[in-house]
PDB file of N, CA and C in Angstrom:
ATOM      1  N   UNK A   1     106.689  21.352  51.865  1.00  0.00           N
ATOM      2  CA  UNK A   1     106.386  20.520  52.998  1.00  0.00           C
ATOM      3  C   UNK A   1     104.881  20.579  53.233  1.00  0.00           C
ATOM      4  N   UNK A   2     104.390  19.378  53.807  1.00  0.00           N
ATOM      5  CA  UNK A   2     102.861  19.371  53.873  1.00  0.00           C
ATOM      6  C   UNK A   2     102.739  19.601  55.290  1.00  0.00           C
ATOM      7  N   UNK A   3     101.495  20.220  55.577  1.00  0.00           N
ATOM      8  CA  UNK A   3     101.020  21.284  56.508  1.00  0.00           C
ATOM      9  C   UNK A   3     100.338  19.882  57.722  1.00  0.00           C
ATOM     10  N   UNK A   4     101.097  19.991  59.110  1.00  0.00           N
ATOM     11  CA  UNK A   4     100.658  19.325  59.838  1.00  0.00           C
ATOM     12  C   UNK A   4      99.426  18.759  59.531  1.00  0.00           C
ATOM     13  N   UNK A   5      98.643  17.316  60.423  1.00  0.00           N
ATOM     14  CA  UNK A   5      97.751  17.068  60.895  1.00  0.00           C
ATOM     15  C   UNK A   5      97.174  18.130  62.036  1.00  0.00           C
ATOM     16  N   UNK A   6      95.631  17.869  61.931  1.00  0.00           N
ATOM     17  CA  UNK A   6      95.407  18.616  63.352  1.00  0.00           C
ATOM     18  C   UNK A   6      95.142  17.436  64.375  1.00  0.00           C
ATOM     19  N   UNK A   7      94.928  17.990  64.955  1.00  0.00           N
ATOM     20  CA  UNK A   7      95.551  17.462  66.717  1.00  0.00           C
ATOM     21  C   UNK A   7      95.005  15.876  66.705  1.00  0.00           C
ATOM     22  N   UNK A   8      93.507  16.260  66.567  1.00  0.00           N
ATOM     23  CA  UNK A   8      92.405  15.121  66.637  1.00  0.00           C
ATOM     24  C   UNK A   8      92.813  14.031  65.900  1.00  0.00           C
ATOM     25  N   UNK A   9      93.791  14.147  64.665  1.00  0.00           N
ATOM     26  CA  UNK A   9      94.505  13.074  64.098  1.00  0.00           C
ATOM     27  C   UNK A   9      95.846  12.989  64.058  1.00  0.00           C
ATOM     28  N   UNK A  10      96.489  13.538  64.794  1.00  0.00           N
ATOM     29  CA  UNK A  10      97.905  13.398  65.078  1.00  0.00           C
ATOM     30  C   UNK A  10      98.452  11.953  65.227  1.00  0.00           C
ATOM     31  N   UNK A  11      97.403  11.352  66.100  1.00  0.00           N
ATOM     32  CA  UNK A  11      98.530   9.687  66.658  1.00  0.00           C
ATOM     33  C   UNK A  11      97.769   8.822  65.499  1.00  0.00           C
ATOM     34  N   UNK A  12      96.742   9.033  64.861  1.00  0.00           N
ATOM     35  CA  UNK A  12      96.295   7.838  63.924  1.00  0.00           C
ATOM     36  C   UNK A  12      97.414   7.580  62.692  1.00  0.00           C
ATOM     37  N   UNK A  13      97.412   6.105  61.863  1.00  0.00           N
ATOM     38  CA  UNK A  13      98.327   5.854  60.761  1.00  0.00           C
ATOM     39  C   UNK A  13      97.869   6.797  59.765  1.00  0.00           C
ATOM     40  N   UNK A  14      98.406   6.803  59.131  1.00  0.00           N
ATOM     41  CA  UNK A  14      98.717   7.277  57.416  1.00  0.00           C
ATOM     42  C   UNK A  14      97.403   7.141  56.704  1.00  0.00           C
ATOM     43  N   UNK A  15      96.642   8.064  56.263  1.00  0.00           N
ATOM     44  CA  UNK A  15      94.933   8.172  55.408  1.00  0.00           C
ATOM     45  C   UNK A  15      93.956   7.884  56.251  1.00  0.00           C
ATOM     46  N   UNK A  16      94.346   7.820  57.633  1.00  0.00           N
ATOM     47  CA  UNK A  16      93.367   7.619  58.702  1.00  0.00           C
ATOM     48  C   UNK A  16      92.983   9.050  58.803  1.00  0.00           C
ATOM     49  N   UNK A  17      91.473   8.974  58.880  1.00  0.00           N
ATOM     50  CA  UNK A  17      90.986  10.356  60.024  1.00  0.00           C
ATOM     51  C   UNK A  17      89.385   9.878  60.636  1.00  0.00           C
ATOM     52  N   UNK A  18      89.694  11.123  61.523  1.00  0.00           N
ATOM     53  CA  UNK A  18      88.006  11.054  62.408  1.00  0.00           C
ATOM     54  C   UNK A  18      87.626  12.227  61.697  1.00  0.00           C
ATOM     55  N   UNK A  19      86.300  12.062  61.710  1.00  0.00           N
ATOM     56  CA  UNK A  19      85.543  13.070  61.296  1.00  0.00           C
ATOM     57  C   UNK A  19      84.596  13.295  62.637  1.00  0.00           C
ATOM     58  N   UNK A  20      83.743  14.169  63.317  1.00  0.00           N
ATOM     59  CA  UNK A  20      83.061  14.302  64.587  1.00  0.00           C
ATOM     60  C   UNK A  20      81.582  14.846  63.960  1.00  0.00           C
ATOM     61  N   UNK A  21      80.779  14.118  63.658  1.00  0.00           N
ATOM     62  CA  UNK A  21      79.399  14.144  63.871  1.00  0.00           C
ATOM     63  C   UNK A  21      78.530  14.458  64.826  1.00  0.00           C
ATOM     64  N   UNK A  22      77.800  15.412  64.716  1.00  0.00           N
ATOM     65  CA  UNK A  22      76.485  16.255  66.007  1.00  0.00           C
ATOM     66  C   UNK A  22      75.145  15.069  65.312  1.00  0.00           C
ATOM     67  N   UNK A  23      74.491  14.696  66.048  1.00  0.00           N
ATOM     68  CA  UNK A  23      73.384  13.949  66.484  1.00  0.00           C
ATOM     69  C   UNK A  23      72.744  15.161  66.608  1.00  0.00           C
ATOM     70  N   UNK A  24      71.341  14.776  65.769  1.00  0.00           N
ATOM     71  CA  UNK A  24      70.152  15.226  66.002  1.00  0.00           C
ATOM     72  C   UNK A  24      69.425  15.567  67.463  1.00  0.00           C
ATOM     73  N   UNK A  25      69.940  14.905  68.320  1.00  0.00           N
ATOM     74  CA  UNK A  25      69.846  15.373  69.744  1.00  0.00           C
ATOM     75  C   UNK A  25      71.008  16.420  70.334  1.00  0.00           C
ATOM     76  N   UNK A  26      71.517  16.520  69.571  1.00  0.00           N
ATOM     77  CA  UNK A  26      73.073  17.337  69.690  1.00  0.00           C
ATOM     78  C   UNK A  26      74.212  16.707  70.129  1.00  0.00           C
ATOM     79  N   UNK A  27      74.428  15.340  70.880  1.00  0.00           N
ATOM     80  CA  UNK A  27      75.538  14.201  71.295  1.00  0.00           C
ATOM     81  C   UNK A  27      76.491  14.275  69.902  1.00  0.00           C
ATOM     82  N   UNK A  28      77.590  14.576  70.004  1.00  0.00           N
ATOM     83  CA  UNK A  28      78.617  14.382  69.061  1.00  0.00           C
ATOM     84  C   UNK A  28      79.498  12.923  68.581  1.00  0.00           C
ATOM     85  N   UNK A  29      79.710  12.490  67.832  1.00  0.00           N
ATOM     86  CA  UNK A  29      79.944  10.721  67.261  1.00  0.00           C
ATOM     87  C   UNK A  29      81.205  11.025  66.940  1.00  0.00           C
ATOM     88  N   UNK A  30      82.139  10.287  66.702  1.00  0.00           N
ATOM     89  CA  UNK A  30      83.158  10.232  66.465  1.00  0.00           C
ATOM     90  C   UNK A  30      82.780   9.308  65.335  1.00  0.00           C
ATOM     91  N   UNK A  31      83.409   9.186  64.461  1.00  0.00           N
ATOM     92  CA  UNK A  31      83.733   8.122  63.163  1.00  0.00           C
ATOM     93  C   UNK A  31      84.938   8.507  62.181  1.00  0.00           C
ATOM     94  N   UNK A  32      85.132   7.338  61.656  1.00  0.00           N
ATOM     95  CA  UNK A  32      86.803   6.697  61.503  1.00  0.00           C
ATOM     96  C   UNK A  32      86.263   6.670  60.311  1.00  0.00           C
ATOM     97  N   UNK A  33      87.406   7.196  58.711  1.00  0.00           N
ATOM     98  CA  UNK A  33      87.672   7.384  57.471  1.00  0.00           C
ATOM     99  C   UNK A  33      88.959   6.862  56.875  1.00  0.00           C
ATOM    100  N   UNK A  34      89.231   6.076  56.218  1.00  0.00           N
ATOM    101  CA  UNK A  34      90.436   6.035  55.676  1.00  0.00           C
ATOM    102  C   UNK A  34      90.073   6.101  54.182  1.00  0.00           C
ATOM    103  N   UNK A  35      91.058   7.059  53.676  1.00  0.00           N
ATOM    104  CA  UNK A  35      91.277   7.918  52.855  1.00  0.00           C
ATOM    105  C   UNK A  35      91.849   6.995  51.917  1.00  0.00           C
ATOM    106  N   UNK A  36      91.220   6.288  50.184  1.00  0.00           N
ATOM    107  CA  UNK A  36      91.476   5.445  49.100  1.00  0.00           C
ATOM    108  C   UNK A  36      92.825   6.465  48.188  1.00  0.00           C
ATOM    109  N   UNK A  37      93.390   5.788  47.055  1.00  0.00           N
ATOM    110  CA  UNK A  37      94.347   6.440  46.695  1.00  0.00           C
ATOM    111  C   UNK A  37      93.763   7.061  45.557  1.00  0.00           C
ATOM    112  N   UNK A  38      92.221   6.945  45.545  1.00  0.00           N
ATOM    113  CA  UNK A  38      91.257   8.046  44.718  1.00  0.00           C
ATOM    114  C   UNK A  38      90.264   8.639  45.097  1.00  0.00           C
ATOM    115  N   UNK A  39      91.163   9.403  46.257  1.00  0.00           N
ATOM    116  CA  UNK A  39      90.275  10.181  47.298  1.00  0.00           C
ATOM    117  C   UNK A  39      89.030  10.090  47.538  1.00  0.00           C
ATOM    118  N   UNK A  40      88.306   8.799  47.523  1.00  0.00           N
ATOM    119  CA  UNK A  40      87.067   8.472  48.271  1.00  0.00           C
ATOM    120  C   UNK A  40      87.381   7.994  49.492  1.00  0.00           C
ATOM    121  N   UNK A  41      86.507   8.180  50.427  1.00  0.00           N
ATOM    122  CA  UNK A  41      86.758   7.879  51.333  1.00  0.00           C
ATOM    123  C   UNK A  41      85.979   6.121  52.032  1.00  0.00           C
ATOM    124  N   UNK A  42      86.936   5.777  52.434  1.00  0.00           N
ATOM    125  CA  UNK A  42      86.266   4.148  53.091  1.00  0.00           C
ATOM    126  C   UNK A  42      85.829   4.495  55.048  1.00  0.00           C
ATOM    127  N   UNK A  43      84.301   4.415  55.275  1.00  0.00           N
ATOM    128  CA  UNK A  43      84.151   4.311  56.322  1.00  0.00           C
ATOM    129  C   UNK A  43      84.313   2.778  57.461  1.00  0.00           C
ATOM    130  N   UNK A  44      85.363   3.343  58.477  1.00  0.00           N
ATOM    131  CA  UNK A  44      85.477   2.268  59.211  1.00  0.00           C
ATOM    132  C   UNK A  44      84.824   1.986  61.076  1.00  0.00           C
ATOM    133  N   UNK A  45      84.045   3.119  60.725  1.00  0.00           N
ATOM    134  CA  UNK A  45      82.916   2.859  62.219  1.00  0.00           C
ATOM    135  C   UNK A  45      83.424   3.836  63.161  1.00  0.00           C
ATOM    136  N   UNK A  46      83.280   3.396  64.445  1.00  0.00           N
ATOM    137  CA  UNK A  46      83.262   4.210  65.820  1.00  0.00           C
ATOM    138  C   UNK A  46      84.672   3.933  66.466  1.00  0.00           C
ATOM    139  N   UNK A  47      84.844   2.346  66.008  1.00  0.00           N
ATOM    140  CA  UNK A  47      85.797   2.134  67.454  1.00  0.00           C
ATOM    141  C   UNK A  47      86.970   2.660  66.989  1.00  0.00           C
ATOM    142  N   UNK A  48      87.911   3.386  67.988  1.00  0.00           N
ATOM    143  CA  UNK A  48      89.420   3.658  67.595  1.00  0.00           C
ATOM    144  C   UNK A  48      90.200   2.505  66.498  1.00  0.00           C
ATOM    145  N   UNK A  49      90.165   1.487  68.161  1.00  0.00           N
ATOM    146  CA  UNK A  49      91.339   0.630  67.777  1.00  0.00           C
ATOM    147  C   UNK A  49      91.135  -0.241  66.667  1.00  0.00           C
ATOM    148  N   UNK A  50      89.815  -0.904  66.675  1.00  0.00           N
ATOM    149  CA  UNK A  50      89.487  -1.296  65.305  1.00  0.00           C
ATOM    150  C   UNK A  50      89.584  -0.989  63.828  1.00  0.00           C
ATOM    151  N   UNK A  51      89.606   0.478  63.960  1.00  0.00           N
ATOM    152  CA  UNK A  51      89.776   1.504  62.728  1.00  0.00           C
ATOM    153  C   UNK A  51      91.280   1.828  62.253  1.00  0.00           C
ATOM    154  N   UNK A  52      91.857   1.728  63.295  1.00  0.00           N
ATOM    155  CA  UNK A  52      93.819   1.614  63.135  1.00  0.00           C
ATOM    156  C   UNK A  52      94.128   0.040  62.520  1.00  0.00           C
ATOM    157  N   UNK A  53      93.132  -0.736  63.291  1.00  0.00           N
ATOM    158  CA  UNK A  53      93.871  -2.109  62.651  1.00  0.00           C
ATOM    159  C   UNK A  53      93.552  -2.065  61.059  1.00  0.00           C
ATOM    160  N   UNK A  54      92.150  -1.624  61.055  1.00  0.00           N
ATOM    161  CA  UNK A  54      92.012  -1.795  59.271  1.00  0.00           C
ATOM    162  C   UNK A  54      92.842  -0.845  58.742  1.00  0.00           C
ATOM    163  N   UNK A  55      93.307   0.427  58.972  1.00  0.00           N
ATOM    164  CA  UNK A  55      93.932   1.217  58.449  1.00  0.00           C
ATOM    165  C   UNK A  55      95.261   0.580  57.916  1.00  0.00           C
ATOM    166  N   UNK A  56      96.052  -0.027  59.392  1.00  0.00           N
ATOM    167  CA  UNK A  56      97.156  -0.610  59.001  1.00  0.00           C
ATOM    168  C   UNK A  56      97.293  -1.861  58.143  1.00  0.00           C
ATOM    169  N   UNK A  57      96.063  -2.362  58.206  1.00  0.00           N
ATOM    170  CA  UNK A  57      95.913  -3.392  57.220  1.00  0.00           C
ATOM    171  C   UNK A  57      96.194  -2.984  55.793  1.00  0.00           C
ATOM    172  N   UNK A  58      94.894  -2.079  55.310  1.00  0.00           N
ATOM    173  CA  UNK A  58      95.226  -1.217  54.344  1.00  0.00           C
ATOM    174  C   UNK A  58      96.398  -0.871  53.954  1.00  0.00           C
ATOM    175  N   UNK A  59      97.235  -0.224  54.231  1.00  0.00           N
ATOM    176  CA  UNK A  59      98.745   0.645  54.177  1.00  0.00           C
ATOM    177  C   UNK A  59      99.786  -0.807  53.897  1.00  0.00           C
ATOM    178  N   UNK A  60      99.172  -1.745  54.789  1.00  0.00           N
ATOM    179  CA  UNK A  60     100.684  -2.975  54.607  1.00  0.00           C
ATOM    180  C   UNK A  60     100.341  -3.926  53.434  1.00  0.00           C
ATOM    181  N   UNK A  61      98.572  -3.786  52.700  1.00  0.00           N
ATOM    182  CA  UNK A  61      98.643  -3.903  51.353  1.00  0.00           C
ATOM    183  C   UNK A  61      99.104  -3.026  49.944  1.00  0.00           C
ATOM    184  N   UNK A  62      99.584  -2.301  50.507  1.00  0.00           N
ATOM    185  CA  UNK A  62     100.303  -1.142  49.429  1.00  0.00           C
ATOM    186  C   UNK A  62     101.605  -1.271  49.053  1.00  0.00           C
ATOM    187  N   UNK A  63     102.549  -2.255  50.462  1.00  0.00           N
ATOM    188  CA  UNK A  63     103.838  -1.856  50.210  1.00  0.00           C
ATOM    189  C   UNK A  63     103.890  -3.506  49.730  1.00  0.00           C
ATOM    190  N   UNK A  64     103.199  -4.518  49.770  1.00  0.00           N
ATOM    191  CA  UNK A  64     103.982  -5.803  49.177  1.00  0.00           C
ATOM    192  C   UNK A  64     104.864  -5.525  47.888  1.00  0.00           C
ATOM    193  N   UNK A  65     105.263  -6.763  47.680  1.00  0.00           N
ATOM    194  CA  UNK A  65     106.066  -6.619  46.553  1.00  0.00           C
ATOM    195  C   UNK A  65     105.752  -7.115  45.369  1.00  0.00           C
ATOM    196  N   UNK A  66     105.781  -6.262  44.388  1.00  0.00           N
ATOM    197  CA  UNK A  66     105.054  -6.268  43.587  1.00  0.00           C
ATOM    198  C   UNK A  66     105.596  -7.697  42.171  1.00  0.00           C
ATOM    199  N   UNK A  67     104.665  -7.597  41.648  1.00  0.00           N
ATOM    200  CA  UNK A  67     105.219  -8.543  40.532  1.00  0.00           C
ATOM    201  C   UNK A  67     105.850  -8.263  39.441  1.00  0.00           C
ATOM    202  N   UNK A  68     106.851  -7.012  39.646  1.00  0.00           N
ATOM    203  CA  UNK A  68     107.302  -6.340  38.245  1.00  0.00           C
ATOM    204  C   UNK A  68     108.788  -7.589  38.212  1.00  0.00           C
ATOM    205  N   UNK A  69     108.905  -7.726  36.699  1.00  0.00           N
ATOM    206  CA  UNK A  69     110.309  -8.466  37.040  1.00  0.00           C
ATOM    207  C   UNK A  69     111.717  -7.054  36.352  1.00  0.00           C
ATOM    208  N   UNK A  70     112.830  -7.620  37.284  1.00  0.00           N
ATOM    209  CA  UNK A  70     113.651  -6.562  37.555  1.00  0.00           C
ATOM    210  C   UNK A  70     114.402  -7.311  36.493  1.00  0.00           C
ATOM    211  N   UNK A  71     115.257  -6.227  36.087  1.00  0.00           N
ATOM    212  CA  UNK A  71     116.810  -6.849  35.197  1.00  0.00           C
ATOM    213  C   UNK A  71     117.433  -7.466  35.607  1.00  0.00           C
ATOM    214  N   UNK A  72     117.526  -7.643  36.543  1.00  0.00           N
ATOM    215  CA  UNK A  72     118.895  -8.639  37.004  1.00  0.00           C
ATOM    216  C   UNK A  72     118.068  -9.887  36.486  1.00  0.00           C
ATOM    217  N   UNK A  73     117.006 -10.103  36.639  1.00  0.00           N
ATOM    218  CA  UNK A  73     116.088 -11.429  36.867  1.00  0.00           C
ATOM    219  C   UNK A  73     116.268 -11.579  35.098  1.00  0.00           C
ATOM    220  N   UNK A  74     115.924 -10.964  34.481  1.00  0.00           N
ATOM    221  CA  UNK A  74     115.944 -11.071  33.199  1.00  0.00           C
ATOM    222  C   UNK A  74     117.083 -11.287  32.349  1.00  0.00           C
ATOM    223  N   UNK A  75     118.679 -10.788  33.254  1.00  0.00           N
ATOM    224  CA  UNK A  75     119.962 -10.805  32.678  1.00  0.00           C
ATOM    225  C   UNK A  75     120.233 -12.516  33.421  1.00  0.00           C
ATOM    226  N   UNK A  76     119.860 -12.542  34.186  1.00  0.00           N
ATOM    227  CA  UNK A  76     120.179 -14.428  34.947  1.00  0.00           C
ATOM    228  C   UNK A  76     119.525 -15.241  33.889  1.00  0.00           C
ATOM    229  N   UNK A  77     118.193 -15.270  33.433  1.00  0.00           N
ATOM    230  CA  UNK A  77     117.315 -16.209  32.716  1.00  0.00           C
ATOM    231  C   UNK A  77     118.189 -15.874  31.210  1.00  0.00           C
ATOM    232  N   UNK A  78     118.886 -14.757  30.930  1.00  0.00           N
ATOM    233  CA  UNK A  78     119.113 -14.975  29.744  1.00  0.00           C
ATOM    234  C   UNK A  78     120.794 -15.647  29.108  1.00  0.00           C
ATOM    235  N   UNK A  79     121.112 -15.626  31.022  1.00  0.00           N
ATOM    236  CA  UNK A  79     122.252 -16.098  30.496  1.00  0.00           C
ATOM    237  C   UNK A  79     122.445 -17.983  30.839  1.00  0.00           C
ATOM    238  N   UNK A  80     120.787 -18.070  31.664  1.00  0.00           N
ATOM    239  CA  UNK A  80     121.021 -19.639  31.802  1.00  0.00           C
ATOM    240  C   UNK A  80     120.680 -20.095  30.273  1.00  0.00           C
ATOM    241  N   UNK A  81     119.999 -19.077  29.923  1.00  0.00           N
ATOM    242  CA  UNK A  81     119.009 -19.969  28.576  1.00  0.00           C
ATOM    243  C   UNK A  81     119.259 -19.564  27.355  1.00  0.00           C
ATOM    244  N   UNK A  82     119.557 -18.526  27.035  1.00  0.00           N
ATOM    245  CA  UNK A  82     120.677 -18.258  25.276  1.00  0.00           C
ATOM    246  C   UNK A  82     121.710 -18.309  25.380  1.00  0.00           C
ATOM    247  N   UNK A  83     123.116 -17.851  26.646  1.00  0.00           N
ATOM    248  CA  UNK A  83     124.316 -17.639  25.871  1.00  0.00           C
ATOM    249  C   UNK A  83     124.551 -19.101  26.149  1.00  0.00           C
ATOM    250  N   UNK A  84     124.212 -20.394  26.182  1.00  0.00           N
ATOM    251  CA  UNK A  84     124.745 -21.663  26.266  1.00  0.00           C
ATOM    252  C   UNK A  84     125.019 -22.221  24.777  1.00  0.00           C
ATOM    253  N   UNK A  85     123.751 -21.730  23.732  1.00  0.00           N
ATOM    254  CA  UNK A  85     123.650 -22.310  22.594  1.00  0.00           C
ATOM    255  C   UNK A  85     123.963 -21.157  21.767  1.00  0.00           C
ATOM    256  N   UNK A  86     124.889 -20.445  22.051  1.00  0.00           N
ATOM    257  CA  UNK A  86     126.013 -19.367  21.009  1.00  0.00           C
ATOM    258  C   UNK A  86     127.040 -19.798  20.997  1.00  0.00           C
ATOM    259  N   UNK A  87     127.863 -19.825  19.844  1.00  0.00           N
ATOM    260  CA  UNK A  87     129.088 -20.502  19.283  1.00  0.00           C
ATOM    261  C   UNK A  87     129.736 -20.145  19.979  1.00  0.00           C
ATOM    262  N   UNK A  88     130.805 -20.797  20.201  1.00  0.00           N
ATOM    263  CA  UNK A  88     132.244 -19.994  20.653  1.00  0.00           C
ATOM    264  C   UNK A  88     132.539 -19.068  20.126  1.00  0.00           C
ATOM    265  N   UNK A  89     132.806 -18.655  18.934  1.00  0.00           N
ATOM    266  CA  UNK A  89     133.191 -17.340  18.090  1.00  0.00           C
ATOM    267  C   UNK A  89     132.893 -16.966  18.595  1.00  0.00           C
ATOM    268  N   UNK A  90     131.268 -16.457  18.789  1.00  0.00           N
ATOM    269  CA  UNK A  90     130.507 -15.292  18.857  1.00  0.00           C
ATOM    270  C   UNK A  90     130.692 -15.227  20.423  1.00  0.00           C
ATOM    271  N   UNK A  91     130.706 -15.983  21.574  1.00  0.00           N
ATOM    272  CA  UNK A  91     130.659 -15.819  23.077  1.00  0.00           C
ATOM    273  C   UNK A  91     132.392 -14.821  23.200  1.00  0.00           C
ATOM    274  N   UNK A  92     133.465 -15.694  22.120  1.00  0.00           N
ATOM    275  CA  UNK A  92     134.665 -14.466  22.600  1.00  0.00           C
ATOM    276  C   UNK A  92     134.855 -13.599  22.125  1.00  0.00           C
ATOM    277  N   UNK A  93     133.945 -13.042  21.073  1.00  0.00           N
ATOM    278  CA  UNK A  93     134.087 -11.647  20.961  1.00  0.00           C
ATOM    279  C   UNK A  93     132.788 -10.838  21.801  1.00  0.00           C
ATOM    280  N   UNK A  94     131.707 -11.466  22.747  1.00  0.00           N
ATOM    281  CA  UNK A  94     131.116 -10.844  23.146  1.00  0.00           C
ATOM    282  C   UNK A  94     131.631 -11.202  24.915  1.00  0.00           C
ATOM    283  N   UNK A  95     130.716 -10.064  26.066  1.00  0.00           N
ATOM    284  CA  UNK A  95     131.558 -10.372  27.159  1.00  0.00           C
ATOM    285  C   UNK A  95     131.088 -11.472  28.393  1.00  0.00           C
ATOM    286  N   UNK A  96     130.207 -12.245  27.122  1.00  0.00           N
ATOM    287  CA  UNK A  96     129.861 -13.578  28.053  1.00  0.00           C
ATOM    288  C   UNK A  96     130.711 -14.622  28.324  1.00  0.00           C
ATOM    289  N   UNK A  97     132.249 -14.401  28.479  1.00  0.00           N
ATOM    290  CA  UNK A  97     133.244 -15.349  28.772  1.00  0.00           C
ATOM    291  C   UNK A  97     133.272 -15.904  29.847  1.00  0.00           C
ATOM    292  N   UNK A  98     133.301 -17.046  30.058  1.00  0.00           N
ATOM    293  CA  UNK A  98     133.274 -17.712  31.630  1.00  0.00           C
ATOM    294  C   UNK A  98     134.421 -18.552  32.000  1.00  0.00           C
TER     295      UNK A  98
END
């Protein structure tokens, strides 16, 4: 099991974090990181809420759906488009009977 967030990033999404910067005058900054899936990091500024929206932006380009084609897709195309022009013989001894 992976070891909590700490506190300061508890409510942010998924590869979000703050990091807290000291100013040369000593004033401390807050700034927003979201974390690439080759651990570089993408800076997204100061503001909270702004930094959640890109985050979630980010994250809801990860889960589309992808362009792999599945078997079923490949067992449909093959049965609109070869078993039509196989003999009869060969369709009743195989189990493309309809």
């Amino acid at each position: 099991m992976a070891r909590p967030r700490k506190r300061i990033n508890q409510g942010l999404p998924q590869g979000l974090v703050c990091r807290n910067r000291k100013r040369a005058d000593g004033s401390i900054v807050v700034y927003y990181y979201y974390t690439l899936a080759n651990k570089k990091e993408k800076p997204l500024g100061k503001d909270k809420h702004i930094a959640i929206l890109e985050a979630a932006k980010i994250n809801a380009q990860g889960f589309n759906m992808s362009n792999d084609i599945l078997f079923i897709e490949v067992l449909a195309r093959y049965e609109q488009e070869i078993v039509p022009l196989k003999k009869a013989k060969i369709l009743a001894n195989q189990i493309y009977r309809q």
